[in-house]
C-alpha atoms as a PDB file:
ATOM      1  CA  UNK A   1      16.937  84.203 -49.067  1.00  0.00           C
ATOM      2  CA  UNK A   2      16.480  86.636 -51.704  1.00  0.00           C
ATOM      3  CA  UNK A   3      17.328  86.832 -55.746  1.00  0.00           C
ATOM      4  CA  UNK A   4      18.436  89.599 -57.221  1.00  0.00           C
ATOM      5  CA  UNK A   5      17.071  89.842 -61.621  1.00  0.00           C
ATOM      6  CA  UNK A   6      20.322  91.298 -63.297  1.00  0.00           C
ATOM      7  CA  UNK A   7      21.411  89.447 -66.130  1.00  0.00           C
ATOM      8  CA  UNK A   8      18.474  87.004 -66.185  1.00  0.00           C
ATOM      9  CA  UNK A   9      17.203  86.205 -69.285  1.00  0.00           C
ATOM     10  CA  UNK A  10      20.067  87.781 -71.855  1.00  0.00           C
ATOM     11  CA  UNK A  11      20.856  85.491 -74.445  1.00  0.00           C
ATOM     12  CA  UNK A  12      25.266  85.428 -74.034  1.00  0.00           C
ATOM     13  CA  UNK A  13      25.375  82.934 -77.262  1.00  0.00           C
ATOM     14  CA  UNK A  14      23.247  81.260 -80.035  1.00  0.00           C
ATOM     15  CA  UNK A  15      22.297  77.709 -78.656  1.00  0.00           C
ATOM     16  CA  UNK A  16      19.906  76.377 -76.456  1.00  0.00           C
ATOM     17  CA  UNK A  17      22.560  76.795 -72.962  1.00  0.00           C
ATOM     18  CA  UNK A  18      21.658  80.202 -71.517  1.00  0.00           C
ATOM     19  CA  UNK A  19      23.118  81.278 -67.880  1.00  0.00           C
ATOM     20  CA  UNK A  20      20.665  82.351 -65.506  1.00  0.00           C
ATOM     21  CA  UNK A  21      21.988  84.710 -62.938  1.00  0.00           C
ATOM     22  CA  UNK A  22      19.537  84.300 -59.833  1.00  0.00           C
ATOM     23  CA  UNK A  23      22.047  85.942 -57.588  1.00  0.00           C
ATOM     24  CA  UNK A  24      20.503  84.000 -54.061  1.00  0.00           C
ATOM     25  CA  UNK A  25      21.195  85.626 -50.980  1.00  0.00           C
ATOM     26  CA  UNK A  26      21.352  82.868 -47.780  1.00  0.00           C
ATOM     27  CA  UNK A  27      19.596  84.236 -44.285  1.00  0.00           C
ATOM     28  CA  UNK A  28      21.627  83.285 -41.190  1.00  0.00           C
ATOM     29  CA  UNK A  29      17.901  82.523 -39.817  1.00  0.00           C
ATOM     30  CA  UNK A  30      18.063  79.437 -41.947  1.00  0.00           C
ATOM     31  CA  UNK A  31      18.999  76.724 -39.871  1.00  0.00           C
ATOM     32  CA  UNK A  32      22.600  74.564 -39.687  1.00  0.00           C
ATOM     33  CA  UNK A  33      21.208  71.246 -40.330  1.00  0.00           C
ATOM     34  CA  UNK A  34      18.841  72.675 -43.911  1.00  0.00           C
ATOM     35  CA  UNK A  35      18.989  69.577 -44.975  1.00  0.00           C
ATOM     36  CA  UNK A  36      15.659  67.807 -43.434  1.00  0.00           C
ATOM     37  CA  UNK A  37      17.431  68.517 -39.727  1.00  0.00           C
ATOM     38  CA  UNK A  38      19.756  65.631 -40.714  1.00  0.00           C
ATOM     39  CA  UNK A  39      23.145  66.304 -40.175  1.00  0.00           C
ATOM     40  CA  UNK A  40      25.065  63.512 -42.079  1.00  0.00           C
ATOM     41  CA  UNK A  41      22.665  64.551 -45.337  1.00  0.00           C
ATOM     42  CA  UNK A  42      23.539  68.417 -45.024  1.00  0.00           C
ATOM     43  CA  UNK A  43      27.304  67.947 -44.018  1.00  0.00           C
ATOM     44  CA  UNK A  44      27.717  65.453 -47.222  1.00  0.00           C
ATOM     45  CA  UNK A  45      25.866  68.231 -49.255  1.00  0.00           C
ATOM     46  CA  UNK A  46      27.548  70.681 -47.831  1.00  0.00           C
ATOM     47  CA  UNK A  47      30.384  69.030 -48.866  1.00  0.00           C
ATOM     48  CA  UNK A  48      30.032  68.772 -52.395  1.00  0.00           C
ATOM     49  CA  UNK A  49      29.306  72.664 -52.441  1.00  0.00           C
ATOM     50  CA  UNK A  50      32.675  73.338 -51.304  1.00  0.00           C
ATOM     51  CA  UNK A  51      34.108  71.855 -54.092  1.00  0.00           C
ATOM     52  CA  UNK A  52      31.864  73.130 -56.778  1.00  0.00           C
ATOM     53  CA  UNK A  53      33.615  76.842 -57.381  1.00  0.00           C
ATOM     54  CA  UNK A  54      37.454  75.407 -57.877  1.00  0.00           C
ATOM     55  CA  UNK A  55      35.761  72.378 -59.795  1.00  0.00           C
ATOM     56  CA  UNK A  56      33.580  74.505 -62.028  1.00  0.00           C
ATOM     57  CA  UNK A  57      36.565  76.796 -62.809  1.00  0.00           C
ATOM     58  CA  UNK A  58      38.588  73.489 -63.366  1.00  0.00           C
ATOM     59  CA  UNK A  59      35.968  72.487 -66.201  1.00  0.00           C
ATOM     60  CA  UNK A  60      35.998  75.892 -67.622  1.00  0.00           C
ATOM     61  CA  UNK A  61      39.539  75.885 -67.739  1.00  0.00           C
ATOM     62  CA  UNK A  62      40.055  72.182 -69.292  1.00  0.00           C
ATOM     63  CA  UNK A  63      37.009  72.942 -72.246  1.00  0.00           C
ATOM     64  CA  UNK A  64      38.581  76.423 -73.201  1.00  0.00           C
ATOM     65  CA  UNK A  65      41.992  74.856 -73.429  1.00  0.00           C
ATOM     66  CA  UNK A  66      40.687  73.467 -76.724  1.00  0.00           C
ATOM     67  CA  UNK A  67      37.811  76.156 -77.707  1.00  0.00           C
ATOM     68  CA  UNK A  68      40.265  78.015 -80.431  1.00  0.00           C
ATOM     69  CA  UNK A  69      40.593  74.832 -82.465  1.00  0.00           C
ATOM     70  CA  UNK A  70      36.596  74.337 -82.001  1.00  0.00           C
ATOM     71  CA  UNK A  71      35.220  74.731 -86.082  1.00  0.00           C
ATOM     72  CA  UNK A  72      31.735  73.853 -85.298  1.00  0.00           C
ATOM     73  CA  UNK A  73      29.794  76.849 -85.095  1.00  0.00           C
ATOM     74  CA  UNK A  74      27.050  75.301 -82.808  1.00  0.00           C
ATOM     75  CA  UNK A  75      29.649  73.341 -80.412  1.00  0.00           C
ATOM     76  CA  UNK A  76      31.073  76.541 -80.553  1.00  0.00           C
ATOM     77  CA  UNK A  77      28.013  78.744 -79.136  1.00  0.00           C
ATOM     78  CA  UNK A  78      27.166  75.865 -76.302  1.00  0.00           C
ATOM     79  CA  UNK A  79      30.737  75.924 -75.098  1.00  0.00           C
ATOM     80  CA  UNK A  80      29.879  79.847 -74.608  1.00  0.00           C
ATOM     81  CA  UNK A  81      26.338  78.426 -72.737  1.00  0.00           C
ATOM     82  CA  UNK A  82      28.780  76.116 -70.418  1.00  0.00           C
ATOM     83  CA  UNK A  83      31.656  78.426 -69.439  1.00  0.00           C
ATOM     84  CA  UNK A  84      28.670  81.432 -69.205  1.00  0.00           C
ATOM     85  CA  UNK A  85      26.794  78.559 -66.250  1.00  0.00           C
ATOM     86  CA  UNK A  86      29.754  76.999 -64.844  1.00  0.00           C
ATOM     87  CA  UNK A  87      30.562  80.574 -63.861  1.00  0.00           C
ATOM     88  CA  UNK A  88      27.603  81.557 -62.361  1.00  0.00           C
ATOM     89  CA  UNK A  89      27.542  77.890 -60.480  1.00  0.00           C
ATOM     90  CA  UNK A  90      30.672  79.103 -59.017  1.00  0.00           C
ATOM     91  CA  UNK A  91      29.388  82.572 -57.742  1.00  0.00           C
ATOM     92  CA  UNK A  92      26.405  81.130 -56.400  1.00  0.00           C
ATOM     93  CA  UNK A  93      28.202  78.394 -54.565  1.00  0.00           C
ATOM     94  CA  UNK A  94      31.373  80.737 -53.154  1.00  0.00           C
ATOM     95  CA  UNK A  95      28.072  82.650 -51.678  1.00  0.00           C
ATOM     96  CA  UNK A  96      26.231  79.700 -50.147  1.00  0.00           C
ATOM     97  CA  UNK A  97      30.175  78.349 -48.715  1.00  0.00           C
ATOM     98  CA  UNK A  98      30.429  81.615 -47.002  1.00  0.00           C
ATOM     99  CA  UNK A  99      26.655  81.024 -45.181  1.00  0.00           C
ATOM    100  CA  UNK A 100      27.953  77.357 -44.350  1.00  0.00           C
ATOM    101  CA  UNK A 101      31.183  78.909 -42.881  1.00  0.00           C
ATOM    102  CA  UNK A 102      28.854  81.169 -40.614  1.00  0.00           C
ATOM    103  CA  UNK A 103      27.198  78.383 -39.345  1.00  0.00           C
ATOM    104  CA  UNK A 104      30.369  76.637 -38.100  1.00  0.00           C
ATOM    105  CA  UNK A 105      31.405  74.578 -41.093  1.00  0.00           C
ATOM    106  CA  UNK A 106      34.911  74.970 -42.349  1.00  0.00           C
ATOM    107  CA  UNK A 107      34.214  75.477 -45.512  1.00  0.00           C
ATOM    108  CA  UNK A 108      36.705  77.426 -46.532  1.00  0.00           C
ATOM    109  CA  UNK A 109      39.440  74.944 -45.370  1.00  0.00           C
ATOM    110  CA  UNK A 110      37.822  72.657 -47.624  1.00  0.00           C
ATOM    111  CA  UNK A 111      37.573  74.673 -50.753  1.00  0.00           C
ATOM    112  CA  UNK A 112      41.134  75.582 -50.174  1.00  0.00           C
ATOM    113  CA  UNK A 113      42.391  72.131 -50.086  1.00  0.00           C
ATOM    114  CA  UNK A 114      40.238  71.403 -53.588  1.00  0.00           C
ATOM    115  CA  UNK A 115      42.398  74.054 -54.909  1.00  0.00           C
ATOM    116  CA  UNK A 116      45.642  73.210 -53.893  1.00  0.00           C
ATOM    117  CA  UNK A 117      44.349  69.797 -55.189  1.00  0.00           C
ATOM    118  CA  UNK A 118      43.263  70.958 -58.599  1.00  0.00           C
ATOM    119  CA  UNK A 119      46.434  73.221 -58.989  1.00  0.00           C
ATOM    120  CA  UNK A 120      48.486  70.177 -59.080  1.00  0.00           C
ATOM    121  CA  UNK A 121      46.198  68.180 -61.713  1.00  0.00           C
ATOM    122  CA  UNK A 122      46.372  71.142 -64.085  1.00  0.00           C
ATOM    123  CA  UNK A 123      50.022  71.019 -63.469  1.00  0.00           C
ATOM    124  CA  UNK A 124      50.902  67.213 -63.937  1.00  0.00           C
ATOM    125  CA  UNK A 125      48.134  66.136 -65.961  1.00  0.00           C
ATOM    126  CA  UNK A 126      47.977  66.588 -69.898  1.00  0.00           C
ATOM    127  CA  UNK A 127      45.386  68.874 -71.016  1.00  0.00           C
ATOM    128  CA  UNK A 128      43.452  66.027 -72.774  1.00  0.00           C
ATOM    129  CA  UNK A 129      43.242  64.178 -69.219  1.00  0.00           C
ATOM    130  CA  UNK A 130      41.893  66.974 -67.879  1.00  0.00           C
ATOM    131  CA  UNK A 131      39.483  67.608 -70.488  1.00  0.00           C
ATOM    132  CA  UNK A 132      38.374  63.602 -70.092  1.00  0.00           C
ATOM    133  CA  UNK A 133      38.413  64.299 -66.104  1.00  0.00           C
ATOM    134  CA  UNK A 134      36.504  67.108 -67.005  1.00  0.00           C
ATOM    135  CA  UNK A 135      33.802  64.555 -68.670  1.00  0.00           C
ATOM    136  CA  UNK A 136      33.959  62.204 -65.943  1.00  0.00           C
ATOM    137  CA  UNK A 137      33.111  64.482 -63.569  1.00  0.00           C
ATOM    138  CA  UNK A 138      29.818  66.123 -65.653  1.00  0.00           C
ATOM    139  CA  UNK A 139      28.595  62.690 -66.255  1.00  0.00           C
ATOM    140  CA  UNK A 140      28.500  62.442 -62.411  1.00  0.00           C
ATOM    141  CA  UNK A 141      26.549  65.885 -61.514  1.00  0.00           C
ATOM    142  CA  UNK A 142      24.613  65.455 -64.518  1.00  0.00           C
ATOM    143  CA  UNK A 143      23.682  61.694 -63.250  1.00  0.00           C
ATOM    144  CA  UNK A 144      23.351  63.427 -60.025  1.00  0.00           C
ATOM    145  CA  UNK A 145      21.174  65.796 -61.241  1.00  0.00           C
ATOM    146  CA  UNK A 146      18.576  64.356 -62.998  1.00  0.00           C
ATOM    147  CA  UNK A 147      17.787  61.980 -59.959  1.00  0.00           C
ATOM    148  CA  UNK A 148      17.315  64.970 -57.982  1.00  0.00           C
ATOM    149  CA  UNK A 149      14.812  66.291 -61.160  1.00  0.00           C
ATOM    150  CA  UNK A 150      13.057  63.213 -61.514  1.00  0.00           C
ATOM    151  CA  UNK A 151      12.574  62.282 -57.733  1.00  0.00           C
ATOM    152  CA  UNK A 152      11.252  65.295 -56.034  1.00  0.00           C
ATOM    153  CA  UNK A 153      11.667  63.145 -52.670  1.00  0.00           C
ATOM    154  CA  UNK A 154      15.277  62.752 -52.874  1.00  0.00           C
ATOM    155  CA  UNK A 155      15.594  66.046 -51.371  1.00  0.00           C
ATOM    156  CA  UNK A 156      12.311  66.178 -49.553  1.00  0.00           C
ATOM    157  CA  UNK A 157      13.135  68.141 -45.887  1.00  0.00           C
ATOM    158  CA  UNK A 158      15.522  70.505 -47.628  1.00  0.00           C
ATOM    159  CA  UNK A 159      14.800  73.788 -46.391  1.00  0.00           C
ATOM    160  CA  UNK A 160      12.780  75.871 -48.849  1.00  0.00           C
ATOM    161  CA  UNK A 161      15.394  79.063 -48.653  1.00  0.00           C
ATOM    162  CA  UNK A 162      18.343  76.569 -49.801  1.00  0.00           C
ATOM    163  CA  UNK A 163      16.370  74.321 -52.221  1.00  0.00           C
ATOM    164  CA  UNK A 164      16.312  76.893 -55.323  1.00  0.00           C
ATOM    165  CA  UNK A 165      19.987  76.852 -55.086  1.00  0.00           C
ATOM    166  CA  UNK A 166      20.192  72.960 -55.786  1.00  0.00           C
ATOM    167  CA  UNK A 167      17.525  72.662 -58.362  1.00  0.00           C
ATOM    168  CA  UNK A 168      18.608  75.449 -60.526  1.00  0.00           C
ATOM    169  CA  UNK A 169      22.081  73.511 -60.318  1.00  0.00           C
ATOM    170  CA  UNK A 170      20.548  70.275 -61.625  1.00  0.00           C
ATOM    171  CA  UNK A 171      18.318  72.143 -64.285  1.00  0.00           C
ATOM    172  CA  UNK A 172      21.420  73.422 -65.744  1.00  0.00           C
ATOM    173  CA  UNK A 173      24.281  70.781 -65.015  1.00  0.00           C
ATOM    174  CA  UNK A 174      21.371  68.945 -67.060  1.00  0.00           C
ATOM    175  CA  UNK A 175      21.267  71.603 -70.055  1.00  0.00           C
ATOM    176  CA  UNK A 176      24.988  71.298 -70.393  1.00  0.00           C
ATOM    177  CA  UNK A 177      25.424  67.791 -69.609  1.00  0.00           C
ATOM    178  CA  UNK A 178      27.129  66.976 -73.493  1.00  0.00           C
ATOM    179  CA  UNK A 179      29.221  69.940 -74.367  1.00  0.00           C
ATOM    180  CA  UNK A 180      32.799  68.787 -72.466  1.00  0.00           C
ATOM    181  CA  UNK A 181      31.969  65.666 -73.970  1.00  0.00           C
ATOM    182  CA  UNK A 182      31.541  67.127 -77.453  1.00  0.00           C
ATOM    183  CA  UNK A 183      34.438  68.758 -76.982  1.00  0.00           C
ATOM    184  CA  UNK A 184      36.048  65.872 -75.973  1.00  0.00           C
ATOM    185  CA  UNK A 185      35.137  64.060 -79.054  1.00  0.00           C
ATOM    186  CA  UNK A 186      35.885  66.359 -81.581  1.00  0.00           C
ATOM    187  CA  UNK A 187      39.321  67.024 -80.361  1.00  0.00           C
ATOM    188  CA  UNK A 188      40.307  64.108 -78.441  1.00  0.00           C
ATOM    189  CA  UNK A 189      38.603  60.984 -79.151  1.00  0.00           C
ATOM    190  CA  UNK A 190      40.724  58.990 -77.066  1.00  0.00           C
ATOM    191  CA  UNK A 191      38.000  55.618 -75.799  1.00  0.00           C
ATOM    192  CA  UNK A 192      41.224  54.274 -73.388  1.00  0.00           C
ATOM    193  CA  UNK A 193      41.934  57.532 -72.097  1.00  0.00           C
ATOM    194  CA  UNK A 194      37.763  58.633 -71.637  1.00  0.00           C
ATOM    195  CA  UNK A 195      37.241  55.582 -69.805  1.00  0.00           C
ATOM    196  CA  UNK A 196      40.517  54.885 -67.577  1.00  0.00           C
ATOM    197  CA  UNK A 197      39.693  58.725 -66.508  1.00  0.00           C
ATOM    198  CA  UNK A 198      36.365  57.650 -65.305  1.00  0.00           C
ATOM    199  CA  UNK A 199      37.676  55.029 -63.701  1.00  0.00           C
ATOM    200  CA  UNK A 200      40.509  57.160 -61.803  1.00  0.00           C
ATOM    201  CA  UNK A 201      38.001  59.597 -61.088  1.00  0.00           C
ATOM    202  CA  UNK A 202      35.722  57.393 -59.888  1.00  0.00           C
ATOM    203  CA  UNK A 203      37.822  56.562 -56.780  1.00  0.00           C
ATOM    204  CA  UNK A 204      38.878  60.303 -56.513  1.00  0.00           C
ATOM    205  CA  UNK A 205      35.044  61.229 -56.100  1.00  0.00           C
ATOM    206  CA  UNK A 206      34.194  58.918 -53.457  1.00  0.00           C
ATOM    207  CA  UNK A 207      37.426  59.366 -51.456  1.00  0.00           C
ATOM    208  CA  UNK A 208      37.670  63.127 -51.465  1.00  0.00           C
ATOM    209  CA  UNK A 209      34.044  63.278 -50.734  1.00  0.00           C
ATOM    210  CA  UNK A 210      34.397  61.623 -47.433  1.00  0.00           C
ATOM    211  CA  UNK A 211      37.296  63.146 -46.910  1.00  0.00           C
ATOM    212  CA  UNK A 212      35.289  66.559 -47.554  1.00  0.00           C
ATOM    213  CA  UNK A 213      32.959  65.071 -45.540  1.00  0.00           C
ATOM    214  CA  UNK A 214      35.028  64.531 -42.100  1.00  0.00           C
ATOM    215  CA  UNK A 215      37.118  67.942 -42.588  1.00  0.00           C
ATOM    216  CA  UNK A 216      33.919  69.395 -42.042  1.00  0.00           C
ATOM    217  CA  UNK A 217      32.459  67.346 -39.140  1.00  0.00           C
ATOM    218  CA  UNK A 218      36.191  68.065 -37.826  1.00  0.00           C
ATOM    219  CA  UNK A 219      35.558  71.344 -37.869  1.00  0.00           C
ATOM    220  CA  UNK A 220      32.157  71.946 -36.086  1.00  0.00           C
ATOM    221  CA  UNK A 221      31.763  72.311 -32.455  1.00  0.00           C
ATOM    222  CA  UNK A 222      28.925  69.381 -32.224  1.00  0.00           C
ATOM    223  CA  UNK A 223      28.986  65.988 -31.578  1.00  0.00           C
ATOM    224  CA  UNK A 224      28.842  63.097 -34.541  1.00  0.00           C
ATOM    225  CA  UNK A 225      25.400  61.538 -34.989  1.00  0.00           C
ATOM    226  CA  UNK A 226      26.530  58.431 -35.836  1.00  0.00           C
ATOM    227  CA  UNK A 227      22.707  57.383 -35.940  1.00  0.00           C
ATOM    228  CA  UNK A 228      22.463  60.331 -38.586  1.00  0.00           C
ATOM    229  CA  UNK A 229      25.715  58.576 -40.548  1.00  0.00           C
ATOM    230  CA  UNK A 230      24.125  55.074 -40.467  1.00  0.00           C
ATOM    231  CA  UNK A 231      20.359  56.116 -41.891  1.00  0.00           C
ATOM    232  CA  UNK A 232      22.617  58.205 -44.600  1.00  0.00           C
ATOM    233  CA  UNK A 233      24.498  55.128 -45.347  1.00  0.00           C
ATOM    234  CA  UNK A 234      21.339  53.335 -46.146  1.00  0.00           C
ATOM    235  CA  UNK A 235      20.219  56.285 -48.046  1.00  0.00           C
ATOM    236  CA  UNK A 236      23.185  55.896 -50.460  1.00  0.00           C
ATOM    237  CA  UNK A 237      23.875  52.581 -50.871  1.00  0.00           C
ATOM    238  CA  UNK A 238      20.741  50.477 -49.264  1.00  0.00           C
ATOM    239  CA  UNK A 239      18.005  48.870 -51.329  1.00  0.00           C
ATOM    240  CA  UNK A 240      16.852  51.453 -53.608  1.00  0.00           C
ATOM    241  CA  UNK A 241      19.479  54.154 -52.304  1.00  0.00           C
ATOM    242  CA  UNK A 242      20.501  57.163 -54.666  1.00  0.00           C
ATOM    243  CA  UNK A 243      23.929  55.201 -55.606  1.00  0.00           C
ATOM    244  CA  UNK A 244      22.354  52.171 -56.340  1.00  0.00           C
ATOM    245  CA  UNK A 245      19.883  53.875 -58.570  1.00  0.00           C
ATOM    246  CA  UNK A 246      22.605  55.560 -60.704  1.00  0.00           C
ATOM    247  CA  UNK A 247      24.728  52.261 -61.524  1.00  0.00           C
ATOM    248  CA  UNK A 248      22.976  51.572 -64.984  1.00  0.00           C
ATOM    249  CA  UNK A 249      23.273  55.396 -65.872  1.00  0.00           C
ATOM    250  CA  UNK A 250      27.388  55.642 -64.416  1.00  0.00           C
ATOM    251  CA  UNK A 251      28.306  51.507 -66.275  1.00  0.00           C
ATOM    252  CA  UNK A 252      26.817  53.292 -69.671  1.00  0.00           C
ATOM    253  CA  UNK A 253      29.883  55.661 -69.924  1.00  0.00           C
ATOM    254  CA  UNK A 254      32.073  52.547 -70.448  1.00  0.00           C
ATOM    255  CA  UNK A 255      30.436  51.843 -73.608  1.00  0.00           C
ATOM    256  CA  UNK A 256      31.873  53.109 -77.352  1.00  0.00           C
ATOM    257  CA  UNK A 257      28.879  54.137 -78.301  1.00  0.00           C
ATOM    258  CA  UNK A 258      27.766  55.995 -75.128  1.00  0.00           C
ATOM    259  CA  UNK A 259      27.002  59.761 -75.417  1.00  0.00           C
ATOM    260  CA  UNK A 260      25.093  61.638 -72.721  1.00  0.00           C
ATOM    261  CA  UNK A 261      21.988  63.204 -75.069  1.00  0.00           C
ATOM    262  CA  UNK A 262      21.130  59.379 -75.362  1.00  0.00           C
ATOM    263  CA  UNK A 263      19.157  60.241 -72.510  1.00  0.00           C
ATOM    264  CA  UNK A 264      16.501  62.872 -73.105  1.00  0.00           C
ATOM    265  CA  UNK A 265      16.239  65.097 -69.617  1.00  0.00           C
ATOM    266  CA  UNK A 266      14.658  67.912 -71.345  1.00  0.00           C
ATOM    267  CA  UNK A 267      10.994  67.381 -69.677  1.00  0.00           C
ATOM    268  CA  UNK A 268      12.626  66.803 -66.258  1.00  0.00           C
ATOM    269  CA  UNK A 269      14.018  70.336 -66.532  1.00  0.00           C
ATOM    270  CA  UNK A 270      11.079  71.673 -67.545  1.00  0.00           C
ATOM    271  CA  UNK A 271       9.434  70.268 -64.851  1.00  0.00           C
ATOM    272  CA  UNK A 272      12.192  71.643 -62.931  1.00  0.00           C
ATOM    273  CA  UNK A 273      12.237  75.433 -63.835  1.00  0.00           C
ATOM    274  CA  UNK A 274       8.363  75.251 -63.446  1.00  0.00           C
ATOM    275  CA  UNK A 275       8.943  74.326 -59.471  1.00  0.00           C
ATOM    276  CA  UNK A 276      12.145  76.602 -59.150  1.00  0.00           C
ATOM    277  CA  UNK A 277       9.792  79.522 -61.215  1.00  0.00           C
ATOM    278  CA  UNK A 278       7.291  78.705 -58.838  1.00  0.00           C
ATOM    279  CA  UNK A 279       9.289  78.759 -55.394  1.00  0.00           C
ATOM    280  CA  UNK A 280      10.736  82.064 -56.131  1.00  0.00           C
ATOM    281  CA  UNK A 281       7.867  83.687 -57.900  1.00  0.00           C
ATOM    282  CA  UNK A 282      10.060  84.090 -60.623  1.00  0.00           C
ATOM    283  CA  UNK A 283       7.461  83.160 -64.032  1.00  0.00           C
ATOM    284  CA  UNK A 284       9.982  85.152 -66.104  1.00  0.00           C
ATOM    285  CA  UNK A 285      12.585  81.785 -65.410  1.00  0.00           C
ATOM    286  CA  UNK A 286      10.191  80.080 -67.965  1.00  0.00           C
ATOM    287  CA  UNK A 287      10.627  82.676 -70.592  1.00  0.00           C
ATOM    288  CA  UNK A 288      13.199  82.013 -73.326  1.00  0.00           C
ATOM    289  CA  UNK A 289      16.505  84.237 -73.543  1.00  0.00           C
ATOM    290  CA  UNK A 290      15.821  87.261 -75.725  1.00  0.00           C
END
């Protein structure tokens, strides 16, 4: 894996949300199982990538429905900081898809069938459910996220050539984590609709993620390790498994008052961009946007 330096570091907007193109390159070298050899954990990851490019362009879509009729000059420059990493998110993840199609994982089947899935929300859906869909589904990566930032063994065993890819993900889905919902609540402000959209998306995510989940599997030209699918059970949902942890953090977006800077991330993406800076030999990550 390589990273290429154009673009890094050139401030697109006025806030504190700056893109940073890293431009990773994935070597076929790099195993299929990168995930800790463990095939249900890299297949379920795996997973999730394929959706990220439609979904990211979904989100981009659904904030700059409403960005004309935006009069706050600072919501204004961080919805220029989303859109700018959302984009980039996308590019970097259509890249890493195509290495996890080379290794034998459908993945473009998948990301096709997001598409043709997303295609239809945008067309039956009312652009302030999308926009609240569009919340729902950044309080999940950016719950997501910070776990990943604050436990360093959550993805302990990831290969170190496919690692950057996912913590430069979290530092950022981390960064942005409040704009859709700013958006949100200066031009929707809809509580009922917010919250029934979690809750509808809610069951999307988990469905379409398995779904994701066996399309691939279905795909591949290896047997199921159903010992692998069992141990990643109990990684998820055991005693002290990664969806257990998040409840408190997912049950706060059903309150009024709830707002995602209520939690202060910034020194877990510090900490973050220090280890990504530091796996790519990259110290200029850690420099501000000029």
């Amino acid at each position: 894996m390589t990273a290429k330096v154009q673009g890094l570091n050139r401030r697109t907007n006025q806030s504190d949300i700056q893109p940073r193109r890293l431009g990773l390159e994935f070597d076929t070298a790099i195993p299929r199982y990168w995930f800790d050899g463990d095939q249900f954990k890299t297949v379920l990851l795996a997973a999730l990538s394929c959706t990220f490019p439609e979904g990211e362009r979904f989100f981009v879509r659904s904030v700059r429905h409403f960005q004309p009729q935006l009069t706050d000059t600072m919501l204004k420059e961080e919805v220029k900081g989303f859109i700018g990493q959302e984009a980039h998110h996308g590019n970097e993840h259509d890249a890493f898809n195509a290495f996890l199609e080379q290794h034998g994982m459908p993945a473009s089947k998948v990301s096709r069938f997001v598409l043709d899935g997303l295609k239809l929300q945008s067309k039956w859906l009312s652009p302030e459910r999308q926009l609240a869909k569009t919340c729902a589904l950044e309080h999940f990566t950016a719950m997501l996220a910070e776990a990943i930032l604050e436990d360093e063994q959550l993805l302990a065993g990831m290969d170190e050539r496919v690692l950057p890819l996912w913590l430069w993900h979290a530092v950022e889905e981390s960064e942005h984590k409040s704009v859709a919902f700013d958006v949100y609540a200066d031009q929707v402000g809809r509580y009922g609709l917010r919250v029934s959209e979690m809750a509808i998306t809610t069951l999307e995510f988990i469905g379409f993620t398995a779904l994701h989940y066996w399309q691939l599997r279905g795909g591949m030209d290896d047997a199921t390790d159903w010992r692998s699918v069992r141990n990643g059970y109990r990684w998820l949902v055991g005693k002290g498994g990664l969806l257990r942890r998040l409840a408190p953090a997912y049950l706060s977006y059903y309150r009024r008052d709830f707002h995602p800077s209520q939690r202060d991330s910034r020194s877990l993406r510090d900490a973050g961009l220090k280890r990504l800076a530091a796996m790519l030999k990259r110290p200029e990550l850690l420099e501000p946007a000029a």
